[in-house]
Protein backbone atom coordinates (compact mmCIF):
# COMPACT_ATOMS: atom_id res chain seq x y z
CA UNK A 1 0.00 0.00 0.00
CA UNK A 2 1.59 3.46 -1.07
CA UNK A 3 0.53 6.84 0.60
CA UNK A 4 1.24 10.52 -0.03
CA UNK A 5 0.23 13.20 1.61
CA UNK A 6 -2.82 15.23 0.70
CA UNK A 7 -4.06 18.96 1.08
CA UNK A 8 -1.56 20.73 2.57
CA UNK A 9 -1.00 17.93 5.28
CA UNK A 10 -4.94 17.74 6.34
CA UNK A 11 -4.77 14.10 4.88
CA UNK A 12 -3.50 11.40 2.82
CA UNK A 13 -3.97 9.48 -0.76
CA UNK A 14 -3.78 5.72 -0.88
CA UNK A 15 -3.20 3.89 -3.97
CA UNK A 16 -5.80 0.66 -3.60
CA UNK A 17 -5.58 -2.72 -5.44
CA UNK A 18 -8.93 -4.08 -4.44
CA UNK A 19 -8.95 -7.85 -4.44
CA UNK A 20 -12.84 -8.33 -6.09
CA UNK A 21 -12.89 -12.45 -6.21
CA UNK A 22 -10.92 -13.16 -9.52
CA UNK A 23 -9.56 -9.44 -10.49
CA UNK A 24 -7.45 -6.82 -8.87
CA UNK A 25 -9.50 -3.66 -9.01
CA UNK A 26 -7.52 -0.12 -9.18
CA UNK A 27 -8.18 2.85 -7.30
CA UNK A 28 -7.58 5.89 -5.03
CA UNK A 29 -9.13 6.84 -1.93
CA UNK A 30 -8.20 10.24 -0.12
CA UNK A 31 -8.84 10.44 3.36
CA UNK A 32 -9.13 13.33 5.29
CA UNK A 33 -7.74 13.53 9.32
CA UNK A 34 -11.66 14.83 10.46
CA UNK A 35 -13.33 12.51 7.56
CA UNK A 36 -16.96 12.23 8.41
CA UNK A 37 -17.71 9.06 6.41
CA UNK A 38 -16.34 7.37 3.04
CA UNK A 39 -17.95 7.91 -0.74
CA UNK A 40 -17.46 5.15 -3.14
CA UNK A 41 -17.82 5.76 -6.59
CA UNK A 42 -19.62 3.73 -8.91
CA UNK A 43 -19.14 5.14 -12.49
CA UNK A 44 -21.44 4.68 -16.05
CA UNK A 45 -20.58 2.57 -18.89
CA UNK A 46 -17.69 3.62 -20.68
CA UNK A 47 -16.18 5.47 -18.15
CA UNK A 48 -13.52 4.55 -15.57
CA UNK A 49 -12.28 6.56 -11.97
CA UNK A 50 -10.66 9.23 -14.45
CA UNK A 51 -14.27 10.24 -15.24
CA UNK A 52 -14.08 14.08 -14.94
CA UNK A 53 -17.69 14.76 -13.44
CA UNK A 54 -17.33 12.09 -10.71
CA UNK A 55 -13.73 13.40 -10.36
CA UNK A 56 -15.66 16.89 -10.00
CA UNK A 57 -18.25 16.01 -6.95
CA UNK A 58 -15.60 13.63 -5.26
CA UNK A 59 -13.11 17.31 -4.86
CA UNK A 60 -16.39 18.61 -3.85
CA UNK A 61 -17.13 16.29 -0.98
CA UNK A 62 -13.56 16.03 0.27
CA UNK A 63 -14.08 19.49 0.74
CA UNK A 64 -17.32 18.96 3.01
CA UNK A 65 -15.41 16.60 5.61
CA UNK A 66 -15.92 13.27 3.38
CA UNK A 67 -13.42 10.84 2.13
CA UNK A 68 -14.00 9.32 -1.08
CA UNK A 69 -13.05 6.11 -3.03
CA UNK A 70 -12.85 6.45 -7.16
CA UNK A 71 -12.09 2.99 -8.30
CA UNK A 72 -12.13 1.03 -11.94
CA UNK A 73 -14.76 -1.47 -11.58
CA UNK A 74 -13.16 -3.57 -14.02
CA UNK A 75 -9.79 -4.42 -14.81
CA UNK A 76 -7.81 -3.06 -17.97
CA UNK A 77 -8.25 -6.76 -19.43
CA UNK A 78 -12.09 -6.49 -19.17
CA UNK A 79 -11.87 -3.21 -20.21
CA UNK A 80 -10.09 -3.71 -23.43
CA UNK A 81 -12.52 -6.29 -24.24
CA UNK A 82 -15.65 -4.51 -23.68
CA UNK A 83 -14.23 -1.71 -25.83
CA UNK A 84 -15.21 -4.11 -28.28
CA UNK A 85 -18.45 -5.89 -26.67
CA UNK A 86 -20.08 -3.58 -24.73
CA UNK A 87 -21.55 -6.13 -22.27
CA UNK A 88 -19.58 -6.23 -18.71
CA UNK A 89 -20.35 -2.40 -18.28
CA UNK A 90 -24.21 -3.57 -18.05
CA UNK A 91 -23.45 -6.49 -16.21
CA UNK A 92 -25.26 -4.95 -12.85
CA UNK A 93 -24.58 -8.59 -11.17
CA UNK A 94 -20.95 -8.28 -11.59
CA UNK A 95 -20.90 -4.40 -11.21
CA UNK A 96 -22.54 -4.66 -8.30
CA UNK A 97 -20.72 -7.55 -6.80
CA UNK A 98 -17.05 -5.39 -7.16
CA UNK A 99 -18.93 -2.65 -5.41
CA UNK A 100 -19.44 -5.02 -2.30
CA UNK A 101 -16.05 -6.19 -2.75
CA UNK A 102 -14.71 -2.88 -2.73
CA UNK A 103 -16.77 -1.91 0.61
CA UNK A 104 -15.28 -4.98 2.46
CA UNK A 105 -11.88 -3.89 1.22
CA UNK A 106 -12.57 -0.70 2.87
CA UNK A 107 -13.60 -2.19 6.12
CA UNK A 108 -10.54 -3.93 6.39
CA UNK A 109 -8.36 -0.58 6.64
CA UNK A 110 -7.37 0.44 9.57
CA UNK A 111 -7.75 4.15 7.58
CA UNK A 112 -11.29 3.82 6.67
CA UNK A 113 -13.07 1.20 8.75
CA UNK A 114 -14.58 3.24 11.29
CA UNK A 115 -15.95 5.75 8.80
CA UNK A 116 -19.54 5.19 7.08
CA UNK A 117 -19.63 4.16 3.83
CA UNK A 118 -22.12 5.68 1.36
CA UNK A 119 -22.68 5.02 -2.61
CA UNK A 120 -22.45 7.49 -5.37
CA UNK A 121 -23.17 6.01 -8.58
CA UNK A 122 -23.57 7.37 -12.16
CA UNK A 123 -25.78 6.31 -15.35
CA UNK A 124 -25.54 2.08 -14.83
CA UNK A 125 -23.28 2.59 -12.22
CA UNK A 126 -26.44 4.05 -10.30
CA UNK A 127 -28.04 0.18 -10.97
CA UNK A 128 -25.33 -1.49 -9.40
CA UNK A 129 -24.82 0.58 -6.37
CA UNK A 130 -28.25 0.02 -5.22
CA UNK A 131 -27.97 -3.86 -5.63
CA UNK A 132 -24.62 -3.44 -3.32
CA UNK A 133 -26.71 -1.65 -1.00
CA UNK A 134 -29.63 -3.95 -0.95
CA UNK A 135 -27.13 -6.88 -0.46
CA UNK A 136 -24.87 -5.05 2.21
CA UNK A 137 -28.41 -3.35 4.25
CA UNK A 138 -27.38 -0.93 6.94
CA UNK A 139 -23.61 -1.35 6.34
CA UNK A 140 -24.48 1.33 3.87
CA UNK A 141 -25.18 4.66 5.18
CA UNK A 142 -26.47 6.32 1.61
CA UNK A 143 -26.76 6.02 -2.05
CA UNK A 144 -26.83 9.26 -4.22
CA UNK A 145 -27.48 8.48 -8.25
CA UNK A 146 -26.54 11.06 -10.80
CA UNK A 147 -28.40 10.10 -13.82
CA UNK A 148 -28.85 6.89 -13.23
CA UNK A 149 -30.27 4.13 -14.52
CA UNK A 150 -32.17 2.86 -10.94
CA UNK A 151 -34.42 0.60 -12.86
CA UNK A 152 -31.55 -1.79 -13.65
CA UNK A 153 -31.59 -2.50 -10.25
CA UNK A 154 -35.07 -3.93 -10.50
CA UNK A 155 -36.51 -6.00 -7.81
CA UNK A 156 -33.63 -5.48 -5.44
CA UNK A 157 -35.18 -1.99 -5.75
CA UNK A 158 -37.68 -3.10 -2.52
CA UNK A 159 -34.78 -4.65 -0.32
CA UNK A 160 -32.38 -1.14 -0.46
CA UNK A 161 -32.12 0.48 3.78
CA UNK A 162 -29.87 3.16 2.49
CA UNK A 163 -31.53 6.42 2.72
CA UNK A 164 -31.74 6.88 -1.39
CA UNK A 165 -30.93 10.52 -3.28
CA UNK A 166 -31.86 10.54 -7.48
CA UNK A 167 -30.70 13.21 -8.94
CA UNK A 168 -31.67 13.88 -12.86
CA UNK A 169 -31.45 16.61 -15.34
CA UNK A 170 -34.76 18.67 -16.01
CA UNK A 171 -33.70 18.16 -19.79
CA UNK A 172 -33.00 13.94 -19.60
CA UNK A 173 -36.70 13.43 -20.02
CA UNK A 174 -36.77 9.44 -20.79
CA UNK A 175 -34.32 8.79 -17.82
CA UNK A 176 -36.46 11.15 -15.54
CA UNK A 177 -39.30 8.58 -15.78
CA UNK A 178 -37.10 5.58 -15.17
CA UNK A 179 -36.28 7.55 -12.15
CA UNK A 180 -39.94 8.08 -10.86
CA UNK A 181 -40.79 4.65 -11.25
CA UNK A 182 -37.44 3.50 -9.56
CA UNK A 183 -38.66 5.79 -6.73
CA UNK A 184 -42.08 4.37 -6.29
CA UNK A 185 -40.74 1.02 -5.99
CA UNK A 186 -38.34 2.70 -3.15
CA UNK A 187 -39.05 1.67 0.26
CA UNK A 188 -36.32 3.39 2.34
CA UNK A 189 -36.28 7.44 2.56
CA UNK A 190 -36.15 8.86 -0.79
CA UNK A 191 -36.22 11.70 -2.48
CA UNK A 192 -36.18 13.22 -6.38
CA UNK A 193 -34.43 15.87 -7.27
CA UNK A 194 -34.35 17.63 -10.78
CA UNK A 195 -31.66 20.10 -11.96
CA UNK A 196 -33.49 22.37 -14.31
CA UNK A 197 -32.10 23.15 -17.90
CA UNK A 198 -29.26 19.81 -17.25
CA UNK A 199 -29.29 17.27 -19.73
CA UNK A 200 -27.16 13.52 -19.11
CA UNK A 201 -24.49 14.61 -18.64
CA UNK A 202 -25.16 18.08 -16.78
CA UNK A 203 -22.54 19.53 -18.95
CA UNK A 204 -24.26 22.85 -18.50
CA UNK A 205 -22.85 25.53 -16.52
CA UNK A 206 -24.01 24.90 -12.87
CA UNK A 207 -25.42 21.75 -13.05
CA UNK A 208 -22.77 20.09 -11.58
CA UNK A 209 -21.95 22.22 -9.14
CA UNK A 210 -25.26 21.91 -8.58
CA UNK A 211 -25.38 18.21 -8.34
CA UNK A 212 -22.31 18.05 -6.21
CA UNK A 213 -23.66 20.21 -3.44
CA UNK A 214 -27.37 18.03 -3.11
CA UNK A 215 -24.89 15.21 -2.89
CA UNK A 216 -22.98 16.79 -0.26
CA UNK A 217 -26.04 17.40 1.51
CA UNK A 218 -27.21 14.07 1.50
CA UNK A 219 -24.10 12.86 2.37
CA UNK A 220 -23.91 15.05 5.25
CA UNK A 221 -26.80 14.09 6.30
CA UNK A 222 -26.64 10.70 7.17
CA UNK A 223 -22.61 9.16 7.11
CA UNK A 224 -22.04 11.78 10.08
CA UNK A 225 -20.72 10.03 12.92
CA UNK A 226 -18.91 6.46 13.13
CA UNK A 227 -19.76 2.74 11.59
CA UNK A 228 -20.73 -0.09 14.62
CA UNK A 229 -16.57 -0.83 14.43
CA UNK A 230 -16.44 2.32 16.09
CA UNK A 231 -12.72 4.50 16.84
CA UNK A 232 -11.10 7.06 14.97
CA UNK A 233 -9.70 6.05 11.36
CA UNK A 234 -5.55 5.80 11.99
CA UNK A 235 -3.16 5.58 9.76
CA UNK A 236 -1.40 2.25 9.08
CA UNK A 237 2.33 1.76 9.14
């Protein structure tokens, strides 16, 4: 495990290799020193933990007191192959199943275990963080989904605890109402939230900002305070 130091001393970086069953996932998760819980990123299809717009709200939370966890959910092997498929980066099981992988990782880190975890998952992404979270229960303090596609989560949809954020562009019409029906099929506390004039992508100025600062919110809200392992996160030797 290789660290460097962070924001002017206020934390660190760790590079991750995340052992997900058969693959060695890649990632980097920056923990602060007063870190009030942990964001794991879940990205689209096509994209990987470079993905400027998740790269955008994770700055955003570090800078609200949250650590946060970009990782590639598949290896550069799948990757190069689905280049040319297209079908692991809509394979929600598998997606999903790194995602729990990932989370157990993070529990095992002296850094990060007593810090909540929460989800933040784009387009599919969105899908396979709230089949983690329906599979993990209260392990998982909240899911945020930017543009996602929450139907592909189908009926684990009724099983997620994790206080649930959807967050869609006023423009992404056909994505909206996957949304609204994702949310009626919601159990836990949920909640809608449209960025007017924002397509997809919310490539237009302010949406994103915009987008980062409900998920901050949420976040906020409910990964405040310590996981059941309880202590302060310390850094390993």
């Amino acid at each position: 495990m290789r660290y460097r130091m962070a924001d002017a001393g206020n934390g660190y970086t760790l590079e991750a290799r995340i052992p997900a069953r058969s693959a060695m996932l890649e990632g980097e998760a920056d923990v602060g020193e007063e870190s009030r819980g942990i964001v794991l990123f879940a990205h689209g299809s096509g994209s990987s933990r470079h993905s400027p717009r998740n790269q955008f709200v994770a700055r955003s939370l570090r800078d609200a007191g949250l650590a946060t966890l970009l990782f590639d959910l598949l290896t550069r092997e799948e990757e190069a192959v689905d280049l040319h498929t297209r079908h692991l980066r809509f394979d929600i099981g598998l997606l999903a199943e790194r995602l729990v992988d990932a989370s157990r990782w993070v529990r095992s880190r002296p850094e990060m275990r007593a810090l909540k975890i929460g989800y933040f998952g784009a387009s599919t992404g969105a899908g396979a963080a709230l089949v983690a979270a329906a599979e993990l229960g209260n392990e998982i303090g909240a899911v945020v989904s930017r543009g996602g596609r929450p139907d592909l989560a189908a009926d684990a949809l009724t099983r997620v605890e994790s206080p649930t954020l959807l967050i869609v562009g006023g423009l992404d019409e056909p994505v909206i109402k996957l949304n609204e029906d994702a949310l009626a099929r919601l159990r836990c506390e949920k909640e809608l939230r449209i960025v007017p004039g924002a397509t997809h992508l919310f490539e237009e100025h302010g949406a994103l900002e915009e987008v980062a600062r409900l998920a901050g919110e949420w976040f906020g809200r409910h990964l405040h305070g310590r996981s059941d392992t309880g202590g302060r996160p310390e850094k390993a030797a």
